[in-house]
N, C-alpha and C. Protein backbone atom coordinates (compact mmCIF):
# COMPACT_ATOMS: atom_id res chain seq x y z
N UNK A 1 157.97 154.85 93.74
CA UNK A 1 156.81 155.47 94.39
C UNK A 1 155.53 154.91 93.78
N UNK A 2 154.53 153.95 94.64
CA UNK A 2 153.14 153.75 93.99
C UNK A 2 152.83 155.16 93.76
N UNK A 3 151.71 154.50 92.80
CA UNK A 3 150.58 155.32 91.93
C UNK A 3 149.44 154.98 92.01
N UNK A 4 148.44 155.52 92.91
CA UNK A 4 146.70 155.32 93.33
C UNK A 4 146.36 155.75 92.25
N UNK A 5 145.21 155.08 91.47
CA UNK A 5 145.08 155.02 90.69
C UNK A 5 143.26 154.87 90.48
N UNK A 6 142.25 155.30 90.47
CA UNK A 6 140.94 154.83 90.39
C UNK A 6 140.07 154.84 89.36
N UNK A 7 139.83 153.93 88.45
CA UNK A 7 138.67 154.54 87.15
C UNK A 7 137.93 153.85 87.39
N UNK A 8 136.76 153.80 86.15
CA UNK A 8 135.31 153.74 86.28
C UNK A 8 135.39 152.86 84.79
N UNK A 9 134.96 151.35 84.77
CA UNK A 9 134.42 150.63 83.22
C UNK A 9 133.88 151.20 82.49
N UNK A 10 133.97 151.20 81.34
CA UNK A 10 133.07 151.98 79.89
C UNK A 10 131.74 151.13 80.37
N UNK A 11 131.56 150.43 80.79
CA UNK A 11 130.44 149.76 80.70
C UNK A 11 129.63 149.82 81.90
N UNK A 12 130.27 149.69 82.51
CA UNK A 12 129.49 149.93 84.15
C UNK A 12 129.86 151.28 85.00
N UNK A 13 129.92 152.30 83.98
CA UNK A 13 130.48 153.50 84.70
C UNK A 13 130.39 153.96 86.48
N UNK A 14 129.71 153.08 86.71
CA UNK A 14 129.62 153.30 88.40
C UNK A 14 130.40 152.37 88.99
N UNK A 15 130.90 151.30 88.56
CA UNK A 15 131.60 150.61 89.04
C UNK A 15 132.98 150.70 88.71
N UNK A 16 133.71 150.43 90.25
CA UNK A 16 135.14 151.79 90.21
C UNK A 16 135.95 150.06 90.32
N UNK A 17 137.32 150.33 89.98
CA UNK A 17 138.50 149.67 89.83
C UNK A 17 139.68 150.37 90.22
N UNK A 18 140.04 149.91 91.41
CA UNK A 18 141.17 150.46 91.80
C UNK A 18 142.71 149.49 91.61
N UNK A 19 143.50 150.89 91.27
CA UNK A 19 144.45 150.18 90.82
C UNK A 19 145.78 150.44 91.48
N UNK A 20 146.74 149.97 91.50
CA UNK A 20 148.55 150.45 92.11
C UNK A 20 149.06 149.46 91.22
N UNK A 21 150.44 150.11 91.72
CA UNK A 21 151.36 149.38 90.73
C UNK A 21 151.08 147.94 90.44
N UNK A 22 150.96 147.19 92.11
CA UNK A 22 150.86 145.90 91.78
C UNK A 22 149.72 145.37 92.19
N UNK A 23 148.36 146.09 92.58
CA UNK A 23 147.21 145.52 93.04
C UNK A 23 146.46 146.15 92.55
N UNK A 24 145.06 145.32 92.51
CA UNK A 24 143.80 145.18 92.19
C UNK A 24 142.71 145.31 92.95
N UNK A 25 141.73 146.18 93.11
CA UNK A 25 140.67 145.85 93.99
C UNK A 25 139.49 146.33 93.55
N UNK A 26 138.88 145.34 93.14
CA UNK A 26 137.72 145.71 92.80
C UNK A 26 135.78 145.14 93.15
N UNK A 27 134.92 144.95 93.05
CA UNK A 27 133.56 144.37 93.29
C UNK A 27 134.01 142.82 93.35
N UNK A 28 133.14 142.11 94.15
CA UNK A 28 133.48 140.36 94.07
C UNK A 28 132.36 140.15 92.52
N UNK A 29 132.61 139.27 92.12
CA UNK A 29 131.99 138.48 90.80
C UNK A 29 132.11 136.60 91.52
N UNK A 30 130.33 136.26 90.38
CA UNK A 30 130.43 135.01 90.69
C UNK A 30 131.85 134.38 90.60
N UNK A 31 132.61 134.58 89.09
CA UNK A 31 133.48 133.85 88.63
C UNK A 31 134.56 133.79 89.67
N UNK A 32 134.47 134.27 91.01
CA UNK A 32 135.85 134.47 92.01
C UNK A 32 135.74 133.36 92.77
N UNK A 33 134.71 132.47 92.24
CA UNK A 33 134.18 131.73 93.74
C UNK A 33 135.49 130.59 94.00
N UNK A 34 136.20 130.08 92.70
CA UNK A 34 137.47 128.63 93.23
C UNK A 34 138.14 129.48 94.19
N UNK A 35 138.78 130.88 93.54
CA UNK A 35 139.58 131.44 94.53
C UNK A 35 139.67 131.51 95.84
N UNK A 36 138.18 132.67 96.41
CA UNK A 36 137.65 132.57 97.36
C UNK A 36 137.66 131.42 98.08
N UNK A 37 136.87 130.61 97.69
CA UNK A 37 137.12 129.10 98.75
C UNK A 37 138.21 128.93 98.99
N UNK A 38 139.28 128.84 97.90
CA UNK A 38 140.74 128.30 98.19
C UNK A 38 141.14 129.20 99.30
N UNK A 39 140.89 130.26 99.00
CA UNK A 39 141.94 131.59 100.15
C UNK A 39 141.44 131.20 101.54
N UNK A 40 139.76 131.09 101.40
CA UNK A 40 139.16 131.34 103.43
C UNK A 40 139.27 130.00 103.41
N UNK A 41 139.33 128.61 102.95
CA UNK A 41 139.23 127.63 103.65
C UNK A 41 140.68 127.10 104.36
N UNK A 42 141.63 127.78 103.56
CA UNK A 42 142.78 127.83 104.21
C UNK A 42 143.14 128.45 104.98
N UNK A 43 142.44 129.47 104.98
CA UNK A 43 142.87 130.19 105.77
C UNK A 43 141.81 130.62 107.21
N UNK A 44 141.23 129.39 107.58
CA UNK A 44 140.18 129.47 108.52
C UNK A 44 140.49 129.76 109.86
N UNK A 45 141.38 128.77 110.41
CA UNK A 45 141.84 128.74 111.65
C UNK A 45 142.25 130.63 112.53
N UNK A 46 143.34 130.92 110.72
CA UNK A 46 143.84 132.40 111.03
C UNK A 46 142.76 133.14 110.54
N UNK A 47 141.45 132.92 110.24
CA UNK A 47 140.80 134.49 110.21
C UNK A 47 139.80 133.95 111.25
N UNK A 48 139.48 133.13 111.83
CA UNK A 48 137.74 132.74 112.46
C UNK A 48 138.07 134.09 113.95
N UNK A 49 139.06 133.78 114.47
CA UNK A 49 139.16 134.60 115.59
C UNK A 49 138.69 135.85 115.63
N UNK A 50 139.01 136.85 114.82
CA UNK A 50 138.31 137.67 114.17
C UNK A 50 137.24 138.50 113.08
N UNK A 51 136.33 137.25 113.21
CA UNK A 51 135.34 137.76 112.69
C UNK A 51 133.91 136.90 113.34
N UNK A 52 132.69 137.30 113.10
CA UNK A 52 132.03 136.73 113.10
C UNK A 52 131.90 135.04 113.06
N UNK A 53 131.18 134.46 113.82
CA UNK A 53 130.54 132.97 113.79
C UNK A 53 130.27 132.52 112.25
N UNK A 54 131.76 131.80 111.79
CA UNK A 54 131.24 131.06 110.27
C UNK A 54 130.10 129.96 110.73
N UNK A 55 128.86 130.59 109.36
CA UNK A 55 127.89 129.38 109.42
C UNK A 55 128.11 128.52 108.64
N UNK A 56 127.48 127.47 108.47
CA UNK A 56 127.41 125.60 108.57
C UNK A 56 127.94 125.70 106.90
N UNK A 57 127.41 126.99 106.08
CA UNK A 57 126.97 126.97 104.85
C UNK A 57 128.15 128.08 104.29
N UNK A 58 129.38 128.46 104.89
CA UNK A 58 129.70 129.37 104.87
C UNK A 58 130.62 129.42 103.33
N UNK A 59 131.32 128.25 103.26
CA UNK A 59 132.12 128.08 102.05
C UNK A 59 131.40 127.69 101.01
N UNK A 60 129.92 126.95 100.71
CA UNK A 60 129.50 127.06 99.41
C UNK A 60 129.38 128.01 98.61
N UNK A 61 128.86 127.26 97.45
CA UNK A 61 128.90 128.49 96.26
C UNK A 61 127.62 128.90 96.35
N UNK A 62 126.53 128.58 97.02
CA UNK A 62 125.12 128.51 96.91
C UNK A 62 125.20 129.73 98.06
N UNK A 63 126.05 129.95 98.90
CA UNK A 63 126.32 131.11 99.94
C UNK A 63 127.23 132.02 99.51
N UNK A 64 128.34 131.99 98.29
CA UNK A 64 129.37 132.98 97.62
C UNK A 64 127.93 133.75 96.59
N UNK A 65 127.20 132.62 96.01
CA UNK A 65 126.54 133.31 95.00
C UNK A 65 125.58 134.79 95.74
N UNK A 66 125.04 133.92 96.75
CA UNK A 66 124.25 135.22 97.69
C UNK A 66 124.51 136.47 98.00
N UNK A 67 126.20 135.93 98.56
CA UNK A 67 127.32 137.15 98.83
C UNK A 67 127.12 138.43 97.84
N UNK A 68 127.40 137.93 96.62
CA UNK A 68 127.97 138.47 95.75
C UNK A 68 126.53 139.09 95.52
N UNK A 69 125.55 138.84 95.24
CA UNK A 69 124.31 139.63 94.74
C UNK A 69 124.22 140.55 95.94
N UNK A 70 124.22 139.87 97.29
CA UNK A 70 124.08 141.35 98.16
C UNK A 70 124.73 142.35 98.43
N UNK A 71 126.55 141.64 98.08
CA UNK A 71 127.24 143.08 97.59
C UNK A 71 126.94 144.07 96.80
N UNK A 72 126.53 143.09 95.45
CA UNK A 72 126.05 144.30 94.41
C UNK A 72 124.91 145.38 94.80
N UNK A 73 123.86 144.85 95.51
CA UNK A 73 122.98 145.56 96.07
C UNK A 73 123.52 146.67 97.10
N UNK A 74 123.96 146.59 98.13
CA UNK A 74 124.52 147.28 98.91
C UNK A 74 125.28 148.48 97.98
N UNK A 75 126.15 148.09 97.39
CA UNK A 75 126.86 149.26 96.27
C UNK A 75 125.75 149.60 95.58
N UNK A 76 125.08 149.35 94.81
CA UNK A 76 123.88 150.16 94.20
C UNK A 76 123.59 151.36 94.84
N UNK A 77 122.58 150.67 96.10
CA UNK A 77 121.82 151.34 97.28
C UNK A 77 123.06 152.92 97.75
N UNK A 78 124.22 152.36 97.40
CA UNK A 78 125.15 153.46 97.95
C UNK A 78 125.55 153.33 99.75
N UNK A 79 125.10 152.12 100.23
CA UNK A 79 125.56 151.36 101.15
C UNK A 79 126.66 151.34 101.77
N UNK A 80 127.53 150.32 100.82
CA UNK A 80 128.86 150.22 100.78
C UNK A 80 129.53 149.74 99.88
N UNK A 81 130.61 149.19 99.65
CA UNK A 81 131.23 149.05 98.40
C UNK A 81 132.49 148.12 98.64
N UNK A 82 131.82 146.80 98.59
CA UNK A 82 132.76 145.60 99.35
C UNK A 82 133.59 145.19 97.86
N UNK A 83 134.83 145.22 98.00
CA UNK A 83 135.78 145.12 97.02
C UNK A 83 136.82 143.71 97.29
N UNK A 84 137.13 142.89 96.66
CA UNK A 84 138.48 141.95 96.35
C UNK A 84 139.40 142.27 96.08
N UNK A 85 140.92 142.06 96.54
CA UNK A 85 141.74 142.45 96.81
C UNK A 85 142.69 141.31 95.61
N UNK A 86 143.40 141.85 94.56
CA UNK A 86 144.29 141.00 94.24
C UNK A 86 145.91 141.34 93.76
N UNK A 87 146.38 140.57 93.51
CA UNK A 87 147.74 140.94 93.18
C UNK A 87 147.91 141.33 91.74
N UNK A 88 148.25 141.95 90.44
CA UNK A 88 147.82 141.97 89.72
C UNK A 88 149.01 141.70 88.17
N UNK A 89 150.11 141.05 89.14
CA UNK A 89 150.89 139.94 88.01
C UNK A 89 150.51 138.57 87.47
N UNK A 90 149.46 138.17 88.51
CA UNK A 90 148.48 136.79 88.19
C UNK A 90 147.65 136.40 88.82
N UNK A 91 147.05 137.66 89.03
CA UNK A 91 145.43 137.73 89.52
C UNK A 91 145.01 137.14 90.61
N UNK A 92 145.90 137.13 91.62
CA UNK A 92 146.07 135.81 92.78
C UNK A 92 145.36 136.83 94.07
N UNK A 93 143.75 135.75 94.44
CA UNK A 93 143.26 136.69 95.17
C UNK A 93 143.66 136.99 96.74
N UNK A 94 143.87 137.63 97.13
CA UNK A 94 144.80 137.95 98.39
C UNK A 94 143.91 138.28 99.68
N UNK A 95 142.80 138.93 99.48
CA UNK A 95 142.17 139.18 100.81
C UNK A 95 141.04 139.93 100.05
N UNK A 96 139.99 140.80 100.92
CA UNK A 96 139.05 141.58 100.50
C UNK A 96 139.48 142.63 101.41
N UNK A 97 138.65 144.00 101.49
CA UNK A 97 138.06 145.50 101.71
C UNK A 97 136.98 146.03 101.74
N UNK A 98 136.43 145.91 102.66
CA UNK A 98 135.07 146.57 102.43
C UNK A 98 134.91 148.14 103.21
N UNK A 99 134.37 148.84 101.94
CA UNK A 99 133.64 150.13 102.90
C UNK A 99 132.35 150.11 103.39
N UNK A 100 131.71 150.26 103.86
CA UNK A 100 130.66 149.91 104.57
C UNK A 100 130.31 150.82 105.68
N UNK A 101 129.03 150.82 105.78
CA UNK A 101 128.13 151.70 106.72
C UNK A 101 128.14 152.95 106.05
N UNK A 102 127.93 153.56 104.73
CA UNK A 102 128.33 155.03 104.33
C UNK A 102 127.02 155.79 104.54
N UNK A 103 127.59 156.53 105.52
CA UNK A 103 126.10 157.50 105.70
C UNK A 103 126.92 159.01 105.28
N UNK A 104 125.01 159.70 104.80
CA UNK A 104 125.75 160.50 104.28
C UNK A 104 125.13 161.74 105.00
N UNK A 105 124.67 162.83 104.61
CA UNK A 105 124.33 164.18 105.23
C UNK A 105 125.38 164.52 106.10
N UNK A 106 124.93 165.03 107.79
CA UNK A 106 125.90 165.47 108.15
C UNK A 106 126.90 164.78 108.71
N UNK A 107 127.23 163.56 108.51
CA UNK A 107 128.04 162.02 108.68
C UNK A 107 129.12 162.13 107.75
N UNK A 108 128.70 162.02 106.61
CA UNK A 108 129.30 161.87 105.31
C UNK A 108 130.80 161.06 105.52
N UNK A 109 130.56 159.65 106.25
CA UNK A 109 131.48 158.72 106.38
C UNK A 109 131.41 157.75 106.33
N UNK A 110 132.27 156.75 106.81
CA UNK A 110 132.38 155.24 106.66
C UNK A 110 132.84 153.88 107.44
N UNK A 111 133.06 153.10 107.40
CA UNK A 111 133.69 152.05 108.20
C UNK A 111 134.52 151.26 107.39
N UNK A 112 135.50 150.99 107.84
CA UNK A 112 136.54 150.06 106.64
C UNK A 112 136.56 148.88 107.57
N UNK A 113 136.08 147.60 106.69
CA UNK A 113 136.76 146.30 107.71
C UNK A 113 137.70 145.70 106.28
N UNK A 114 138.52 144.28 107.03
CA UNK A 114 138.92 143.59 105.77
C UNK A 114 140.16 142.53 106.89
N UNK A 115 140.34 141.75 105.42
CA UNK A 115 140.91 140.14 105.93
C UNK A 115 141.89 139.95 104.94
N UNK A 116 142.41 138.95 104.81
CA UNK A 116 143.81 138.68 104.24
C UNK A 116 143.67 137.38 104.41
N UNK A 117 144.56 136.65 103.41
CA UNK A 117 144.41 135.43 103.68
C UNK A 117 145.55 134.84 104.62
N UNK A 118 145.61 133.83 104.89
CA UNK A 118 146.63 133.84 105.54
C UNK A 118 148.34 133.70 105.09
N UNK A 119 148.54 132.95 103.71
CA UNK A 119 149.59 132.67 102.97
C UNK A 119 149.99 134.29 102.88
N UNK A 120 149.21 135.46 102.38
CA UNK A 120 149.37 136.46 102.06
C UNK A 120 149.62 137.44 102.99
N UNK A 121 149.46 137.59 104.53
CA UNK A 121 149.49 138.19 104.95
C UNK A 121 150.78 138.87 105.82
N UNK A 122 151.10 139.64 106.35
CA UNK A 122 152.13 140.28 106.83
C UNK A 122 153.58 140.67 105.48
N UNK A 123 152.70 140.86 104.48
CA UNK A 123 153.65 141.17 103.07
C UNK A 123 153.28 142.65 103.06
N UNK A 124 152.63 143.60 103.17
CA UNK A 124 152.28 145.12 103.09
C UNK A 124 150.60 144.88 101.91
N UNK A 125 150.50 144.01 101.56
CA UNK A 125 149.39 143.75 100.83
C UNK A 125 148.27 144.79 101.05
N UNK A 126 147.65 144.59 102.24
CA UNK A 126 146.41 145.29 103.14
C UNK A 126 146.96 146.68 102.79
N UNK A 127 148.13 147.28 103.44
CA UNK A 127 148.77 148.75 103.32
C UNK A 127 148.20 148.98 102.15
N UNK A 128 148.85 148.41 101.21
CA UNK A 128 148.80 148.89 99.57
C UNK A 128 147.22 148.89 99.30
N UNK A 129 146.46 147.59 99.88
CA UNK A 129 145.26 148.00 99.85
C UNK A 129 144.41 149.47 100.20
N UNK A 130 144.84 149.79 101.47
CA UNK A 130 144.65 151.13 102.14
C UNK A 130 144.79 152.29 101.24
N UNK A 131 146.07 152.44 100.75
CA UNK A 131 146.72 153.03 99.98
C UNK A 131 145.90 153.96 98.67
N UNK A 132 144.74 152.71 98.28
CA UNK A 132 144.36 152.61 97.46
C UNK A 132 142.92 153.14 97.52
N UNK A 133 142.43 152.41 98.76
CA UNK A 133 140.73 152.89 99.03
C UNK A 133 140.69 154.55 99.95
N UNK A 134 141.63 155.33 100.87
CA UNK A 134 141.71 156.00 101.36
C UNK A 134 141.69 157.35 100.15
N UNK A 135 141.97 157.46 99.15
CA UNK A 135 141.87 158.29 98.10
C UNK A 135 140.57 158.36 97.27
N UNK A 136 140.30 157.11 97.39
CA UNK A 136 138.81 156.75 96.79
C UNK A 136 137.38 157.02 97.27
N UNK A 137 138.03 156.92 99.29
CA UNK A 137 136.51 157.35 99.70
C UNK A 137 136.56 158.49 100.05
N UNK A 138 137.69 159.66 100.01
CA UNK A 138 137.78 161.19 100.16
C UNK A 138 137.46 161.48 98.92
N UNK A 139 138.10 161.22 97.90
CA UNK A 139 138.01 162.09 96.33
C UNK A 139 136.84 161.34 95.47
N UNK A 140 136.81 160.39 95.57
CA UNK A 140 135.50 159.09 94.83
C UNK A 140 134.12 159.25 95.32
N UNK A 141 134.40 158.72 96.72
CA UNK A 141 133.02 159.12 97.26
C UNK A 141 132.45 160.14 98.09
N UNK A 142 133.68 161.22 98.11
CA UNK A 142 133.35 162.66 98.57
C UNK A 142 133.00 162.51 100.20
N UNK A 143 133.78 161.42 100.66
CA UNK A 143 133.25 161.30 102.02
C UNK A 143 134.40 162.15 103.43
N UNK A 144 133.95 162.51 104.42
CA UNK A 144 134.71 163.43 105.44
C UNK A 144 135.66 162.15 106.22
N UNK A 145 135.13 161.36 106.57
CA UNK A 145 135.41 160.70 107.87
C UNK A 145 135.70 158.87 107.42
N UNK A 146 136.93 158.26 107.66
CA UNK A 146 136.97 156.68 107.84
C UNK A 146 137.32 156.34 109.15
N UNK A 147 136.56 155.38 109.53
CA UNK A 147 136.15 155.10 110.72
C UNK A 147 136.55 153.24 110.50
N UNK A 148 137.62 153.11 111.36
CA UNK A 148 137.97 150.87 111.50
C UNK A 148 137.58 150.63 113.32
N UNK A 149 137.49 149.52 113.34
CA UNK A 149 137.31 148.95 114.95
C UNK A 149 137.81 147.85 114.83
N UNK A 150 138.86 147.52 115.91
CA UNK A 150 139.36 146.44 115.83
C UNK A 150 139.72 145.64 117.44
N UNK A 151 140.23 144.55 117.35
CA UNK A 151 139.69 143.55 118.55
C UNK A 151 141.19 144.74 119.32
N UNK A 152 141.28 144.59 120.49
CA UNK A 152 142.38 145.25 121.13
C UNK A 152 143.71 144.09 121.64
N UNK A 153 143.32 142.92 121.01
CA UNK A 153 144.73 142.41 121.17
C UNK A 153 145.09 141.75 119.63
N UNK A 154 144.42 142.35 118.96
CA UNK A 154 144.73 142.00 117.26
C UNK A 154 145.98 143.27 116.81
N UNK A 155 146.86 143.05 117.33
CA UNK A 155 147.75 144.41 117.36
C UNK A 155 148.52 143.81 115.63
N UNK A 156 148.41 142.95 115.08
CA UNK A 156 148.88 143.01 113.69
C UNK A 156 147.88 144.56 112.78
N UNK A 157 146.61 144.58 113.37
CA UNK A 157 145.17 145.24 112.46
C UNK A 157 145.51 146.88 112.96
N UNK A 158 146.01 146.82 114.42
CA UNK A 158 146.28 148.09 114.84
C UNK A 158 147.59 148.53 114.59
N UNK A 159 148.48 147.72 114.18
CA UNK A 159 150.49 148.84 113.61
C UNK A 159 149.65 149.31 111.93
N UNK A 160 148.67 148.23 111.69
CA UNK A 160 148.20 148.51 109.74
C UNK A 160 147.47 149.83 110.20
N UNK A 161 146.87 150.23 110.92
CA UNK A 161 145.73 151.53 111.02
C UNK A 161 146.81 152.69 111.29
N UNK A 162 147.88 152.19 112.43
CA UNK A 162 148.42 153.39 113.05
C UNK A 162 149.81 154.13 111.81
N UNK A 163 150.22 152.54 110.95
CA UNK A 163 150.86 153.36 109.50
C UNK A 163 150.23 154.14 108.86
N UNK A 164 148.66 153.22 108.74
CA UNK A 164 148.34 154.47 107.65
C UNK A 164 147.67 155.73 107.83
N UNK A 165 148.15 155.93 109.17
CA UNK A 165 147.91 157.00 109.43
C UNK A 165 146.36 157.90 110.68
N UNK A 166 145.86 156.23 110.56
CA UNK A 166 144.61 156.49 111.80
C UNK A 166 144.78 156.66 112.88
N UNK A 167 143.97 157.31 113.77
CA UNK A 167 144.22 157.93 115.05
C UNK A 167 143.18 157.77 116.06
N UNK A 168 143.45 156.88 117.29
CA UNK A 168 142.59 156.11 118.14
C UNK A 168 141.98 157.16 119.03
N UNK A 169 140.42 156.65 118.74
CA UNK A 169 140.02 157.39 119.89
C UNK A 169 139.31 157.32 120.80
N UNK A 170 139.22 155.71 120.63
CA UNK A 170 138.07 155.52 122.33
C UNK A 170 138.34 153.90 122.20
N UNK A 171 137.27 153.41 123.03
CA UNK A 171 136.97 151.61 123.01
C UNK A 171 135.54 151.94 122.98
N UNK A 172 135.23 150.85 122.11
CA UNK A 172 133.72 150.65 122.01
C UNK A 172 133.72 149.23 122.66
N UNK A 173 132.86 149.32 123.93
CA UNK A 173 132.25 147.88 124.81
C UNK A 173 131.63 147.21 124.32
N UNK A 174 132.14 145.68 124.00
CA UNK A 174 131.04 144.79 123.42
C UNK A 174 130.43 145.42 122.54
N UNK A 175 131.38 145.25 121.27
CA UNK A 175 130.58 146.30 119.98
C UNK A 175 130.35 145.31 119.29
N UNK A 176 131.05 144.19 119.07
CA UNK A 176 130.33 143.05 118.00
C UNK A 176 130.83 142.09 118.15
N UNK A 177 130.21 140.83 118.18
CA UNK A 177 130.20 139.39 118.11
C UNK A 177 131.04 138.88 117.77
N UNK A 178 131.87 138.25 118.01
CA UNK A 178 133.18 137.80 117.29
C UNK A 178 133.27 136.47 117.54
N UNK A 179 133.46 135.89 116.76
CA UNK A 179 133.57 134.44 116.93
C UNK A 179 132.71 133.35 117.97
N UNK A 180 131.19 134.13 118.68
CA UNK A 180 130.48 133.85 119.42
C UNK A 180 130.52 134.64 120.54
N UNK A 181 131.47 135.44 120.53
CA UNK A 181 131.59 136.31 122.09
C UNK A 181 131.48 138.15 121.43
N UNK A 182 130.87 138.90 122.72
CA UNK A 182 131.00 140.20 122.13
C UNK A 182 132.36 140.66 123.18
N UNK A 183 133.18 141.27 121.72
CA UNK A 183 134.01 141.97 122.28
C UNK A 183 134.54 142.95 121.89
N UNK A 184 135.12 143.70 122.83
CA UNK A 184 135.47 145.25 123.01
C UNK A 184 136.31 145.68 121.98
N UNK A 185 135.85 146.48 121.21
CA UNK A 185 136.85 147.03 119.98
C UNK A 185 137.68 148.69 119.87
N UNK A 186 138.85 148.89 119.86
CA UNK A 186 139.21 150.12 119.73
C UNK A 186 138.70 150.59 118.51
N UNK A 187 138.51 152.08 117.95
CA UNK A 187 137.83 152.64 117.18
C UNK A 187 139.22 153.50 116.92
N UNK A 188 139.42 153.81 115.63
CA UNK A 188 140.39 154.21 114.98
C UNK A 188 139.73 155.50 114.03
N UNK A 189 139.76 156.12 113.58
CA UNK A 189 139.34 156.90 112.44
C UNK A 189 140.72 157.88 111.68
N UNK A 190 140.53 158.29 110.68
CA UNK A 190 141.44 159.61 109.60
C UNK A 190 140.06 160.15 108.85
N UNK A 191 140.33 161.27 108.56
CA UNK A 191 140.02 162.31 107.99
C UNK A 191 140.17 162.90 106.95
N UNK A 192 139.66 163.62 106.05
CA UNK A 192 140.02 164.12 104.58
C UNK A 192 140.81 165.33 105.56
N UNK A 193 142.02 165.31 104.63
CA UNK A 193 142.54 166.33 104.96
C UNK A 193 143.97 165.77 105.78
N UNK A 194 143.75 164.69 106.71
CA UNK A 194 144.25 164.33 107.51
C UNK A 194 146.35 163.46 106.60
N UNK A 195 147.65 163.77 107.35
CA UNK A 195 148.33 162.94 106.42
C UNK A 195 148.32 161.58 106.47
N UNK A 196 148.48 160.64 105.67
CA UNK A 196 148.20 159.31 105.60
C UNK A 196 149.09 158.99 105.84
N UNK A 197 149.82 157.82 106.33
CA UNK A 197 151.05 157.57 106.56
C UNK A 197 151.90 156.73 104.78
N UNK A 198 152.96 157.28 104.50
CA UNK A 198 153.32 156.28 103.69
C UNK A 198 152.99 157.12 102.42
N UNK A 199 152.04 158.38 102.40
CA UNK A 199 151.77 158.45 101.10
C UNK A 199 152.47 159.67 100.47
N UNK A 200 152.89 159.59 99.85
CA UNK A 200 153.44 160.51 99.28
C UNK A 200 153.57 160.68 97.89
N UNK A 201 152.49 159.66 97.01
CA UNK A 201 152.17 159.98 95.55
C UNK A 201 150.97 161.01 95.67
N UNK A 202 150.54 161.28 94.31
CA UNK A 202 149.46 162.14 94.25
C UNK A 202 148.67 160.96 93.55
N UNK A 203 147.45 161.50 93.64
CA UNK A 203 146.04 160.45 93.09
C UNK A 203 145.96 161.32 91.63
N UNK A 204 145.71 160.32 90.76
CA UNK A 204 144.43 160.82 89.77
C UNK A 204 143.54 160.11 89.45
N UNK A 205 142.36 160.33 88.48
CA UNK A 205 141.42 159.73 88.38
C UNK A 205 141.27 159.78 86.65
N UNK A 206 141.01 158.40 86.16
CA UNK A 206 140.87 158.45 85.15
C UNK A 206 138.77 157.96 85.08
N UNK A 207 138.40 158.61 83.86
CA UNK A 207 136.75 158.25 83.31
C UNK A 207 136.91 157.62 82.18
């Protein structure tokens, strides 16, 4: 049975590290940048379809370095909290997670997107990822509501939402740009409170 697992650095007490048996996910750092390249440039063909128009500049380090400072900002601001995904027998980076859009008052929710590389993918990786951030943004960041959108014939992104437990509830028309075209995304959400699929450890939290 995994063990969700979430603490906080002696040093950067706001900055959270999530852990399971065998994964890692935590903030991107400059030092990730060989990885990174290695994972998306290989894995271009299988992620471009779903996501946004890569620009000209997309794999330098002069564009990872940017990344990475505007992540940090965004998490500051209380934004969002874009995390790297790794394996954690030899640190082998596997995909990212991002939470994103966190509004709070009477919202008090979020948006989860995320990618995989391609060598890595269809192993439960992402799940275990899930696994991991779904405890974190109910009990961590005290939030009500996770909210994913995904393309409607990306049905690998929709069996990962409908395990872990999300529950569809509309199409959003031409909700975002994808690879140069806008297209129609199903909207998925779970709930605090709600059962997750798959889970059946308990969380704790170490400080």
């Amino acid at each position: 049975m995994t063990r969700s697992v979430f603490r906080f650095l002696s040093r950067q007490p706001d900055t959270p590290e999530l852990y399971g048996d065998h994964h890692l996910l935590r903030l991107p750092r400059y030092s990730d940048y060989r990885q990174w390249f290695a994972v998306r440039a290989e894995s271009r063909s299988f992620l471009q379809p779903w996501e946004p128009t890569w620009r000209h500049d997309e794999l330098t380090e002069a564009s990872f370095r940017a990344r990475v400072t505007r992540n940090s900002q965004e998490f500051s601001s209380g934004l969002a909290v874009p995390m790297f995904l790794f394996r954690r027998d030899d640190m082998a980076l596997l995909g990212g997670i991002t939470i994103g859009y966190i509004r709070r008052g009477a919202a008090q929710s979020c948006m989860i997107g995320y990618w995989m590389g391609e060598r890595h993918a269809g192993q439960g990786h992402m799940f275990a990822a899930l696994r991991l951030v779904v405890p974190y943004v109910f009990s961590g960041l005290q939030l009500h509501r996770i909210e994913a959108a995904c393309i409607p014939d990306n049905w690998k992104s929709i069996r990962l939402l409908q395990k872990a437990g999300f529950e569809r509830e509309g199409l959003l028309r031409k909700y975002l740009k994808i690879n140069g075209e806008w297209r129609d995304h199903i909207l998925y959400s779970l709930l605090a409170g709600d059962e997750v699929g798959d889970r059946a450890d308990k969380m704790r939290t170490e400080r």
